[in-house]
Protein backbone atom coordinates (compact mmCIF):
# COMPACT_ATOMS: atom_id res chain seq x y z
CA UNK A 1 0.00 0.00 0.00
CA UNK A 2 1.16 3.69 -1.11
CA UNK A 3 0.92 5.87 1.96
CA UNK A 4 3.10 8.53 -0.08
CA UNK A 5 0.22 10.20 -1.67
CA UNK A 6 -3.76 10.05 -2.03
CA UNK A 7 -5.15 9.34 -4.87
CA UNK A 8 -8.88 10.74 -6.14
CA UNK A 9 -9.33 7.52 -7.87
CA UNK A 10 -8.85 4.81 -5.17
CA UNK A 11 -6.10 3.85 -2.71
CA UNK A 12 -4.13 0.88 -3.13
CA UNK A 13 -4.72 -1.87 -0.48
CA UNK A 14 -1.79 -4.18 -0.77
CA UNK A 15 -2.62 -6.69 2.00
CA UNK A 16 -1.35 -10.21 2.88
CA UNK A 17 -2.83 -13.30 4.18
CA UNK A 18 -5.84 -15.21 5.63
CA UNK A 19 -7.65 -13.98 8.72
CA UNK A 20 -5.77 -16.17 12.20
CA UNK A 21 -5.64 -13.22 14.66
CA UNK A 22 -2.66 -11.99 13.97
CA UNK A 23 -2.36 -8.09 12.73
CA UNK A 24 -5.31 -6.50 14.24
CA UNK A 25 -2.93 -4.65 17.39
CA UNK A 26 -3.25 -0.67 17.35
CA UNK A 27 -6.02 -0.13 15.19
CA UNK A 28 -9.11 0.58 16.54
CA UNK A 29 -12.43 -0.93 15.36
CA UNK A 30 -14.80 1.24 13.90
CA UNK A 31 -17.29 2.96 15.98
CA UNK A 32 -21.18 1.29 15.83
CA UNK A 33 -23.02 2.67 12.73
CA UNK A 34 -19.77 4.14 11.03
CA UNK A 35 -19.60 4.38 7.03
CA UNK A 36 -16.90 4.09 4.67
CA UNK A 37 -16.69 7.58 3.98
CA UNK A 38 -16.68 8.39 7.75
CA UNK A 39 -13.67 6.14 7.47
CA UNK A 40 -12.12 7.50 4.61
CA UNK A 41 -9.82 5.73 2.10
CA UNK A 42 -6.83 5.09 4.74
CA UNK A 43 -9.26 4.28 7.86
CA UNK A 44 -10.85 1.74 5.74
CA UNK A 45 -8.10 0.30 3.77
CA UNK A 46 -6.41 0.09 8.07
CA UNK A 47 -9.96 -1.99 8.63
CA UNK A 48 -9.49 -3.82 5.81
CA UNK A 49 -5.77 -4.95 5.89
CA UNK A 50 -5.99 -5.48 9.77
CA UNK A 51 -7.73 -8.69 9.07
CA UNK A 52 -5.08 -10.44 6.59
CA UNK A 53 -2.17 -12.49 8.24
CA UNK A 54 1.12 -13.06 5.94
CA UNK A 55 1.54 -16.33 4.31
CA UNK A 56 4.85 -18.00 3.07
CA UNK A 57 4.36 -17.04 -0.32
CA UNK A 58 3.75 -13.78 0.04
CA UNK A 59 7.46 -12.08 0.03
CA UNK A 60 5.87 -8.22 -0.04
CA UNK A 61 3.23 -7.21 1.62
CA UNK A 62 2.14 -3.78 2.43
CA UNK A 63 3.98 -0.28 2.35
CA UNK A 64 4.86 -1.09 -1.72
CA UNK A 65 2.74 0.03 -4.36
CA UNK A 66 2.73 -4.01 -5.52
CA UNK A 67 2.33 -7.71 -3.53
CA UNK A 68 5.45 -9.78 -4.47
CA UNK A 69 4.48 -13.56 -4.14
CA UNK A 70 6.42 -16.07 -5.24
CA UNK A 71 5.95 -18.14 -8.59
CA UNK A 72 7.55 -21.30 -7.58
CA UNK A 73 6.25 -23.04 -11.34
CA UNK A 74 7.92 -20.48 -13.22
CA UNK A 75 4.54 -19.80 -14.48
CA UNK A 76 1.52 -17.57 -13.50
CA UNK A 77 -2.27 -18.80 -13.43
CA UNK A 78 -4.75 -15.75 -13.60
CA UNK A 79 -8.41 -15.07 -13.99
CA UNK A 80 -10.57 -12.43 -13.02
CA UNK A 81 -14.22 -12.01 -11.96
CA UNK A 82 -16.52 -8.91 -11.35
CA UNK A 83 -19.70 -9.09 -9.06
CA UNK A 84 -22.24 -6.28 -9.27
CA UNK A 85 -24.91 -5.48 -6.53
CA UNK A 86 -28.27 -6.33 -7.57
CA UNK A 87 -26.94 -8.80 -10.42
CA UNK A 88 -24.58 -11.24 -8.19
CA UNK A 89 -25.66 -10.37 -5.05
CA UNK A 90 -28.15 -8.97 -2.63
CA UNK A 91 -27.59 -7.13 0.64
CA UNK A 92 -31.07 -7.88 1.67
CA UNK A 93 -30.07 -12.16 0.80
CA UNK A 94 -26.48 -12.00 1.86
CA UNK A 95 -24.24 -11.29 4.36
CA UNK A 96 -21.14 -8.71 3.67
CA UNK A 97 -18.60 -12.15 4.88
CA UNK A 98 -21.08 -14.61 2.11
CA UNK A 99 -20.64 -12.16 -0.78
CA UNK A 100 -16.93 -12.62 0.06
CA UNK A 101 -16.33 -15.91 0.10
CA UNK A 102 -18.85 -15.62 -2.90
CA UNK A 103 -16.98 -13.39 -4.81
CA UNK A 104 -13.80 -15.01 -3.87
CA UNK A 105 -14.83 -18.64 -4.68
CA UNK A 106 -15.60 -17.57 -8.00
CA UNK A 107 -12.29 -16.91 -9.30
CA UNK A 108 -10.18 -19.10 -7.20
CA UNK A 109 -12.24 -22.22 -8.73
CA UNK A 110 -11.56 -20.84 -12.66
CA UNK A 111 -7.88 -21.54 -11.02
CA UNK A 112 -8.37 -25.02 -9.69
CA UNK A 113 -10.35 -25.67 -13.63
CA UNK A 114 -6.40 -24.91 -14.85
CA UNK A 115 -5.44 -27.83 -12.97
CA UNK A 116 -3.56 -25.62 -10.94
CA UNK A 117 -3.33 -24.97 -6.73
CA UNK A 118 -4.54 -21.47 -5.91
CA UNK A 119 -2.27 -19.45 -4.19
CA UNK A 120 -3.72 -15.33 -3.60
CA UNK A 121 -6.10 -12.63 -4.21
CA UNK A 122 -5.97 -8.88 -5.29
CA UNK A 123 -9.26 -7.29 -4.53
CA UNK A 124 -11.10 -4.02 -6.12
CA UNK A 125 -13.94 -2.37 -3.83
CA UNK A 126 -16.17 0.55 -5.31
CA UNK A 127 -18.44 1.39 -2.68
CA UNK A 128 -20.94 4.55 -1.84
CA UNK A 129 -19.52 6.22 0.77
CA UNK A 130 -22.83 5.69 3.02
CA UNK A 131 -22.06 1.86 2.51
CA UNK A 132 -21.63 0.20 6.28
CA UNK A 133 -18.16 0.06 7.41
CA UNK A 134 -18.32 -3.53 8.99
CA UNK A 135 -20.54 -4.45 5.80
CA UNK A 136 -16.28 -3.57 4.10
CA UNK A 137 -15.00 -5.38 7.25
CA UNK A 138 -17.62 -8.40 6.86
CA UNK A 139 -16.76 -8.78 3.06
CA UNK A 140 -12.90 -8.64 4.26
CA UNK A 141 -13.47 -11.58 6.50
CA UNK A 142 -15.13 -13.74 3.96
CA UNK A 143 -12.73 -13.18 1.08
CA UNK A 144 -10.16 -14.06 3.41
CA UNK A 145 -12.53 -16.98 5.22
CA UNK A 146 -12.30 -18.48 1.70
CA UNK A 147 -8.75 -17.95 0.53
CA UNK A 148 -8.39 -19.96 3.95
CA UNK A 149 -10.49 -23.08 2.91
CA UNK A 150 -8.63 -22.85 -0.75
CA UNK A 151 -5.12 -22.80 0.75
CA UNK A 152 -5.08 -18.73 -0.79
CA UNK A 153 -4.03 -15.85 0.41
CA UNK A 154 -5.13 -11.89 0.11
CA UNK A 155 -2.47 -10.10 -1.09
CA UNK A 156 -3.78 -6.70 -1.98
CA UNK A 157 -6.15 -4.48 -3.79
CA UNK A 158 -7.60 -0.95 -4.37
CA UNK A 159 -11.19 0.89 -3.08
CA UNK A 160 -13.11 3.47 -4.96
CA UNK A 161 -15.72 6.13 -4.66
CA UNK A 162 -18.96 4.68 -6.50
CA UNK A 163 -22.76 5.08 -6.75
CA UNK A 164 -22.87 0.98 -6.39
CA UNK A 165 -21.05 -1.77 -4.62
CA UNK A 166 -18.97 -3.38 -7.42
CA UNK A 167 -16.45 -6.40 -6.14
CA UNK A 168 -13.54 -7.61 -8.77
CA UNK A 169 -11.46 -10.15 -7.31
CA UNK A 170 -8.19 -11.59 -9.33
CA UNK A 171 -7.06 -15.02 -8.67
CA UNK A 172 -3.46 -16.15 -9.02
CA UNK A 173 -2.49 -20.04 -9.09
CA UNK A 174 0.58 -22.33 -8.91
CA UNK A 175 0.73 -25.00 -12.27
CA UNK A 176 3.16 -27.05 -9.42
CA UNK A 177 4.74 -28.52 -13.06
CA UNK A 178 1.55 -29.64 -14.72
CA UNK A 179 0.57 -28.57 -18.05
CA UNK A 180 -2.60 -26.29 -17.57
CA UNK A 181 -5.53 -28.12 -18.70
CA UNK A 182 -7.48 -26.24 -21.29
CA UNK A 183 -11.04 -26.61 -22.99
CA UNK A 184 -9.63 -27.57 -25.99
CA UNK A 185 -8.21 -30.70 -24.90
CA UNK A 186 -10.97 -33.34 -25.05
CA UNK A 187 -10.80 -36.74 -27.10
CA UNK A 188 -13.23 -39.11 -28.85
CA UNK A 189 -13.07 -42.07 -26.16
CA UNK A 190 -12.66 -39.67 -22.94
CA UNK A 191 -14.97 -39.88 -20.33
CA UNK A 192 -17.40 -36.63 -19.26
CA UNK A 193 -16.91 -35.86 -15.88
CA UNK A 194 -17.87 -33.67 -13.05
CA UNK A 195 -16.62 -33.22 -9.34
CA UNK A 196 -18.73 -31.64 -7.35
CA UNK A 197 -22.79 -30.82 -7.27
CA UNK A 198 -24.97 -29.60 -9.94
CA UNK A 199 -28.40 -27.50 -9.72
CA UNK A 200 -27.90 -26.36 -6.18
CA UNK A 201 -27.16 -23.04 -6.18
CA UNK A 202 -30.13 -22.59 -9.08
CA UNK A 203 -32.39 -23.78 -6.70
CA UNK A 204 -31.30 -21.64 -3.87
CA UNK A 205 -31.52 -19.01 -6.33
CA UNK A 206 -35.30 -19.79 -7.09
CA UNK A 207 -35.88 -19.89 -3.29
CA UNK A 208 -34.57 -16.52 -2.31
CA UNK A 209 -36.78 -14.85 -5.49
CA UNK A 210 -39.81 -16.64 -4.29
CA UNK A 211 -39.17 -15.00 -0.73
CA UNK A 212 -41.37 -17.69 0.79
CA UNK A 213 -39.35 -17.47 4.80
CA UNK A 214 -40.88 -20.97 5.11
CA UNK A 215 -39.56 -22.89 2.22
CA UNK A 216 -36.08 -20.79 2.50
CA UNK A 217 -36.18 -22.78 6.21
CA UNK A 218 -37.34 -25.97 4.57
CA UNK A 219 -34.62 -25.78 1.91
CA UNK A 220 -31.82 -23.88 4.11
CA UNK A 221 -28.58 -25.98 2.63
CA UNK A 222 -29.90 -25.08 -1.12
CA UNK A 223 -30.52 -21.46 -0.30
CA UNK A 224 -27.11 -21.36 1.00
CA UNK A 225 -25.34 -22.72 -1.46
CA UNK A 226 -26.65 -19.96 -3.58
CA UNK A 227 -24.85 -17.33 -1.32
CA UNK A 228 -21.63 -19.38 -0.78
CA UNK A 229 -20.81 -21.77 -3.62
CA UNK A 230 -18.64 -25.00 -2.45
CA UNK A 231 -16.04 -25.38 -5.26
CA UNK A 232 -14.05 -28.59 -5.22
CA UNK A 233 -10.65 -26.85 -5.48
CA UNK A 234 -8.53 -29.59 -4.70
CA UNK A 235 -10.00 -31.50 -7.26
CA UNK A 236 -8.22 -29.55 -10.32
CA UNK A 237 -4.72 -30.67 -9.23
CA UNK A 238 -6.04 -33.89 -9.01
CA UNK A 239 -7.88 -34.03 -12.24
CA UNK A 240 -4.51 -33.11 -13.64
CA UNK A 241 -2.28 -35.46 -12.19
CA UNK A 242 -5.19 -38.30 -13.10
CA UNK A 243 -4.88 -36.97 -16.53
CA UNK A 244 -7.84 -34.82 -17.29
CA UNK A 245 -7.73 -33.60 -21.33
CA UNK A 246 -10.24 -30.86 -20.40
CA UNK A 247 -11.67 -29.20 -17.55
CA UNK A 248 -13.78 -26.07 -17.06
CA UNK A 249 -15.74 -24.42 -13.65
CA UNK A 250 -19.58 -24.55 -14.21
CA UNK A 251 -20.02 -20.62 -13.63
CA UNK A 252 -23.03 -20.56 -16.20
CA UNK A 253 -24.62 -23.71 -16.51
CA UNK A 254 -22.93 -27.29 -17.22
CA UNK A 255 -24.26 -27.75 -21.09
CA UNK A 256 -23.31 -23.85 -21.47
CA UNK A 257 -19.86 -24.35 -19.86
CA UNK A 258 -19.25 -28.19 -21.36
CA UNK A 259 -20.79 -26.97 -24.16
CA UNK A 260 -17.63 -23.98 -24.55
CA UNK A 261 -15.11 -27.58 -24.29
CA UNK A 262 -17.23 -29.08 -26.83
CA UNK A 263 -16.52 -26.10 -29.15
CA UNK A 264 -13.12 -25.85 -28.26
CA UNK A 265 -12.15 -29.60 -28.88
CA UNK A 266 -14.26 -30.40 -31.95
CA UNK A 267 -16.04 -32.98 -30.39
CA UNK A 268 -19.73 -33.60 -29.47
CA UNK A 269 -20.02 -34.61 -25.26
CA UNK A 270 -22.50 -36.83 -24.87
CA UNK A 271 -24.22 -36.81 -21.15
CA UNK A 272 -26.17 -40.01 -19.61
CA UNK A 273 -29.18 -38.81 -17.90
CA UNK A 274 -28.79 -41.88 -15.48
CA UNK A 275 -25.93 -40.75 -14.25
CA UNK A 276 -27.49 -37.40 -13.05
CA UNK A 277 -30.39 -38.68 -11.66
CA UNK A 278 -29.13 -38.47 -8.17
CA UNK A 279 -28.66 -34.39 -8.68
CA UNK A 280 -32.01 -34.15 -9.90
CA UNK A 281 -33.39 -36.62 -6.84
CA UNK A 282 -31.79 -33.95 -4.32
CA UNK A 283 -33.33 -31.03 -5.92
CA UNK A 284 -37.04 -33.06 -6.63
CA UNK A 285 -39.13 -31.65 -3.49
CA UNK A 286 -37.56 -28.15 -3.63
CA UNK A 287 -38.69 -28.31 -7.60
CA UNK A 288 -42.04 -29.95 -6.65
CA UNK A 289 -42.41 -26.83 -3.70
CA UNK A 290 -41.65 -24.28 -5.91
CA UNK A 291 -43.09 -25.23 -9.09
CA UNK A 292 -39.65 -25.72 -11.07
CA UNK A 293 -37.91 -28.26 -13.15
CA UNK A 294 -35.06 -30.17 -11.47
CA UNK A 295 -33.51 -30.67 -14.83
CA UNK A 296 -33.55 -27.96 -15.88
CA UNK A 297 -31.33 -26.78 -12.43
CA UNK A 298 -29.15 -29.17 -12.95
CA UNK A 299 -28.82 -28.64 -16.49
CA UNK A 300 -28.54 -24.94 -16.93
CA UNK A 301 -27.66 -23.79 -13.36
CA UNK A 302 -25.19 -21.31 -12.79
CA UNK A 303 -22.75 -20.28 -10.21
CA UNK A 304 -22.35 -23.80 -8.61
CA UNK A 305 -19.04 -23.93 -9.47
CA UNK A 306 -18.31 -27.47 -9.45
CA UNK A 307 -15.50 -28.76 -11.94
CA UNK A 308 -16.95 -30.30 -15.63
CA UNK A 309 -14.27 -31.61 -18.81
CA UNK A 310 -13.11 -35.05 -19.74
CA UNK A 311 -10.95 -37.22 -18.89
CA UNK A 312 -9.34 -40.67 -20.36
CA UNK A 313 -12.11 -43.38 -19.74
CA UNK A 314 -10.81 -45.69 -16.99
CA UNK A 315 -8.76 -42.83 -14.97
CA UNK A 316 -8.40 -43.28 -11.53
CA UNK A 317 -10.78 -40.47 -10.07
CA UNK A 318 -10.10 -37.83 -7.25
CA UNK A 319 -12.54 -38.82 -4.40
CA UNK A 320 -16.01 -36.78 -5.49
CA UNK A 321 -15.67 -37.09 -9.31
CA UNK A 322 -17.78 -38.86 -11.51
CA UNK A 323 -18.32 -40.42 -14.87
CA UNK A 324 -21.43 -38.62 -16.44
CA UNK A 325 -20.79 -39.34 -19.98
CA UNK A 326 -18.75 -39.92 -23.06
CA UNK A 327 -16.56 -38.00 -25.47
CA UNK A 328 -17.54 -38.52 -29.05
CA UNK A 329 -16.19 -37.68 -32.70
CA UNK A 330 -18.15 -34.83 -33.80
CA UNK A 331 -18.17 -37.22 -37.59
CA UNK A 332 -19.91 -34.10 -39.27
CA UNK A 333 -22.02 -32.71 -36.59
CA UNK A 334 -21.70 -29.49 -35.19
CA UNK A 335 -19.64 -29.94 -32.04
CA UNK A 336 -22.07 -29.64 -28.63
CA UNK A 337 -23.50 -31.71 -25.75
CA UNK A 338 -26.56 -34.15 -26.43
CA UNK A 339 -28.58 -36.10 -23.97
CA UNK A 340 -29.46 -39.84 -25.03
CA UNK A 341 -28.69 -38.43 -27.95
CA UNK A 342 -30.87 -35.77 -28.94
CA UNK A 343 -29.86 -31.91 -29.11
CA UNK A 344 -30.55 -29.85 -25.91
CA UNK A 345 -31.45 -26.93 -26.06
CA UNK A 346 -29.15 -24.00 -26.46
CA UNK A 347 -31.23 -21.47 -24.65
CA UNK A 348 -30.32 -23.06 -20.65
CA UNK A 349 -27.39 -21.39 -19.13
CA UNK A 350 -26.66 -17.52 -17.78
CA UNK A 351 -25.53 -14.53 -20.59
CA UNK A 352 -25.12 -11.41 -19.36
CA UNK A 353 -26.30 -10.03 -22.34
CA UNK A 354 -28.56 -11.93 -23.64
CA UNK A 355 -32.53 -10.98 -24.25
């Protein structure tokens, strides 16, 4: 962090760490009812930084204008996501800390989809000033809650004057020596396969627009999921290492997201609806309650964030993956995913810009 000069557009907030206790001595907490402007850039980038403890691979911390973390592969996984109030999240649905483990989960899973170990964070807040100061401190405390469960770190970041709350989080990630797996890679032959759940979070998402406080009860662990996704980020190393030709995070839907490694490898991915009957049994009396389609949750569900791609048929699994289909030549087709066959339709899945 620059303490040399202020800056009208945003201060940096180069940080380290995972929240363990540790670097919260001689700054105050922020009086009851206090706002980020009250605070004012420095006061909140103190409350912010307070709360992340240095890791091993973090060589810089603050006082610099940059992080310096160490690149042990040589090479540098990154990916960044943006989360917009009112279109990711709600205030009035989530907590300050479950929009930051949301908004942190998002990005650190696109690492784990390289086949590659997660390592830190950089952070951008644009906030109204008359935005809650321990709403900033909450969303601190989850980004840093889930760097924690993803063996991350926060490393730094900037905050800005804004008329909404916007949240961009960039991941970094380790390769460890393993050839990043991409879209493009899947075979005729490979198995489809998935690690983690599907449809959850889509169904938590139905429950919090119905607003019904009993069925949000009823269905708690859905509507939860919804506000805190449970990425499988161990799982992408060990996709890797069991050979994986593909892989991708299901951020907007599994035929939308298998559909991009479809595209990208030239092949058609063909899904057995057997082997997703057990998502679709989880998510039947939450369908049933609400009036919705199962399938349709599991099929075009977004923001689960589970792992999706192919890999050789017979490969020893990581614990939690699972066979869900076949890899086959496209042989003149149009490459895509198909169910028993037959074409699904292309309209399931989250655009930000479509209709």
């Amino acid at each position: 962090m620059d303490h040399g000069a202020s800056r009208e557009d945003g201060a940096e907030l180069t940080g380290q760490g995972r929240v363990d206790g540790e670097g919260t001595e001689g700054v105050p907490a922020p009086q009851a009812g206090a706002s980020v402007g009250g605070l004012g850039e420095f006061g909140l980038i103190r409350q912010i930084t307070r709360r992340f403890a240095a890791g091993p691979e973090v060589l810089v911390g603050p006082g610099d204008d940059c992080a310096v973390v160490t690149a042990p592969d040589g090479r540098v996984v990154v990916t960044t996501d943006v989360l917009v109030e009112g279109v990711h999240f709600r205030r009035d649905w989530s907590s300050a800390t479950e929009v930051g483990r949301k908004a942190a989960a998002q990005s650190l899973a696109d690492v784990a989809a390289m086949g590659a170990r997660p390592t830190s964070i950089v952070v951008g807040l644009a906030a109204p000033p008359a935005l809650p100061a321990d709403w900033a401190t909450g969303l601190s405390d989850g980004l840093a809650a889930e760097c924690a469960v993803a063996g991350a770190y926060v490393v730094g970041g900037d905050v800005v004057r804004a008329e909404e709350v916007v949240v961009s989080v960039t991941a970094l990630g380790d390769l460890q020596g393993r050839a990043p797996v991409l879209r493009s890679g899947a075979r005729p032959g490979d198995d489809v396969v998935v690690c983690g759940s599907l449809g959850r979070s889509a169904a938590g998402l139905a429950l919090h627009l119905a607003a019904d406080r009993a069925l949000l009860e009823r269905f708690a662990e859905l509507a939860a999921v919804h506000r805190v996704p449970v990425p499988p980020y161990p799982a992408g190393p060990a996709l890797a290492d069991a050979g994986a030709t593909a892989l991708v995070d299901v951020s907007d839907g599994l035929l939308q997201d298998l559909g991009h490694v479809a595209q990208a490898s030239g092949v058609v991915l063909a899904l057995d609806a057997a082997a997703l009957e057990g998502d679709v049994a989880v998510l039947a009396s939450c369908a049933s309650a609400l009036g919705g389609d199962p399938w349709e949750w599991v099929l075009g569900g977004g923001e689960e964030h589970s792992l999706a791609g192919a890999a050789p048929a017979g490969a020893r699994l990581p614990e939690g993956a699972r066979v869900v289909g076949r890899v086959l030549d496209a042989s003149g087709r149009s490459p895509g995913v198909v169910l028993h066959g037959r074409e699904l339709p292309g309209t399931l899945g989250w655009d930000h810009y479509a209709g």
